[in-house]
Protein backbone atom coordinates (compact mmCIF):
# COMPACT_ATOMS: atom_id res chain seq x y z
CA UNK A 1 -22.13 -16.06 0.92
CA UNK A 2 -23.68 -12.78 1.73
CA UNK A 3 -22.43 -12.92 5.37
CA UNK A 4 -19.24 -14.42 4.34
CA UNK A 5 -18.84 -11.27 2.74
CA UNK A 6 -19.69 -8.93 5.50
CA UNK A 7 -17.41 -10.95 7.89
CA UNK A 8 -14.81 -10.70 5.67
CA UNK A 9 -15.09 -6.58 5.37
CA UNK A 10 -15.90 -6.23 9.06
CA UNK A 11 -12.19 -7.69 9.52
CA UNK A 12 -10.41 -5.86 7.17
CA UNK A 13 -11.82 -2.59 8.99
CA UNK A 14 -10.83 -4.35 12.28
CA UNK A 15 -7.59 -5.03 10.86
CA UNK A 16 -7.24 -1.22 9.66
CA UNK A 17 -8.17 0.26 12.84
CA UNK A 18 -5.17 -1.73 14.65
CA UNK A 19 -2.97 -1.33 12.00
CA UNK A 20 -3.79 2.99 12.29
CA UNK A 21 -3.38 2.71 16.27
CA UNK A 22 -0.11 0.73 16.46
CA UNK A 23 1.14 3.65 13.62
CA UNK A 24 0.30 6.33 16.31
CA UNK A 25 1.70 4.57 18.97
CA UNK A 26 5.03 3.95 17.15
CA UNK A 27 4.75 8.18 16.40
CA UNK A 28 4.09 8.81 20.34
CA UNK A 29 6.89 6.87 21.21
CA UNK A 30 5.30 3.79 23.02
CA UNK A 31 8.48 0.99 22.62
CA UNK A 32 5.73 -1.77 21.11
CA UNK A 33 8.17 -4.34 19.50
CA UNK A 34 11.27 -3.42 21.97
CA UNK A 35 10.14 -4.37 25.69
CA UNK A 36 11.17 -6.47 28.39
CA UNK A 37 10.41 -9.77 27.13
CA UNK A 38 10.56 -9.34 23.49
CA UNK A 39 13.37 -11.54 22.40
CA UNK A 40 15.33 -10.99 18.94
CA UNK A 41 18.35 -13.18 17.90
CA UNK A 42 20.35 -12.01 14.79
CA UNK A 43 22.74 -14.43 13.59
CA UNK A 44 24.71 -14.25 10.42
CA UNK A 45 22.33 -15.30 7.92
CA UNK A 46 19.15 -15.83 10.33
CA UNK A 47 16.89 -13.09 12.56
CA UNK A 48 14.35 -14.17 14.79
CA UNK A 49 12.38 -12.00 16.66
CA UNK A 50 9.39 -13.38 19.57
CA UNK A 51 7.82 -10.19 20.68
CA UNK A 52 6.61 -11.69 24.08
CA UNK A 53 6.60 -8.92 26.57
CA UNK A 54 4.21 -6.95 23.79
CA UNK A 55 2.22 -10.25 23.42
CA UNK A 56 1.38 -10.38 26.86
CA UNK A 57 0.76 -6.44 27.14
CA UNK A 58 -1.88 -6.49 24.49
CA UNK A 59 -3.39 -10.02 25.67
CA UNK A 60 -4.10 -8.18 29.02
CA UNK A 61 -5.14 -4.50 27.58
CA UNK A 62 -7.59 -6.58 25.75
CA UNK A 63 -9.03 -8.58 28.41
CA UNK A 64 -9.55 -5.65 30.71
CA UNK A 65 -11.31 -3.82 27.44
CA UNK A 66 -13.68 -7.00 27.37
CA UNK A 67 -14.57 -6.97 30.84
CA UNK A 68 -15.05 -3.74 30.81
CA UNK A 69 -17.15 -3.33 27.70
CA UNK A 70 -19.09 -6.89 29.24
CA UNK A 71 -19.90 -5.07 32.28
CA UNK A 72 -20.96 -2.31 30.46
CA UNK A 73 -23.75 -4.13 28.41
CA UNK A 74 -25.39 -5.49 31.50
């Protein structure tokens, strides 16, 4: 249980940390949510919103940060 625990509070902090950087990237401007790509229908009673375009973005900011940081640790 005791490293239940810990995994649990290492990803709230995670969780934290991304919620704090996509809060300063909505104050600097950067158009997360509103790209190319990111599809939104709004119907009378309905909204749906797919934010692709970001999806993608992040998936591949990510995987260069985990080469990077893999190549870093050799």
């Amino acid at each position: 249980m005791h490293e239940l625990g810990k995994a649990l509070v290492g990803l709230g902090l995670l969780l934290a940390v991304i919620g704090g950087l996509i809060m300063v990237a909505a104050r600097l401007g950067l158009p997360l949510g509103r790209l190319p790509g990111d599809f939104a229908y709004r119907g009378k009673h309905v909204l749906f919103y797919f934010p692709l375009g970001t999806s993608i973005l992040i998936s591949v900011a990510l995987t260069v940060f985990f080469f990077l940081l893999s190549q870093f640790r050799r």
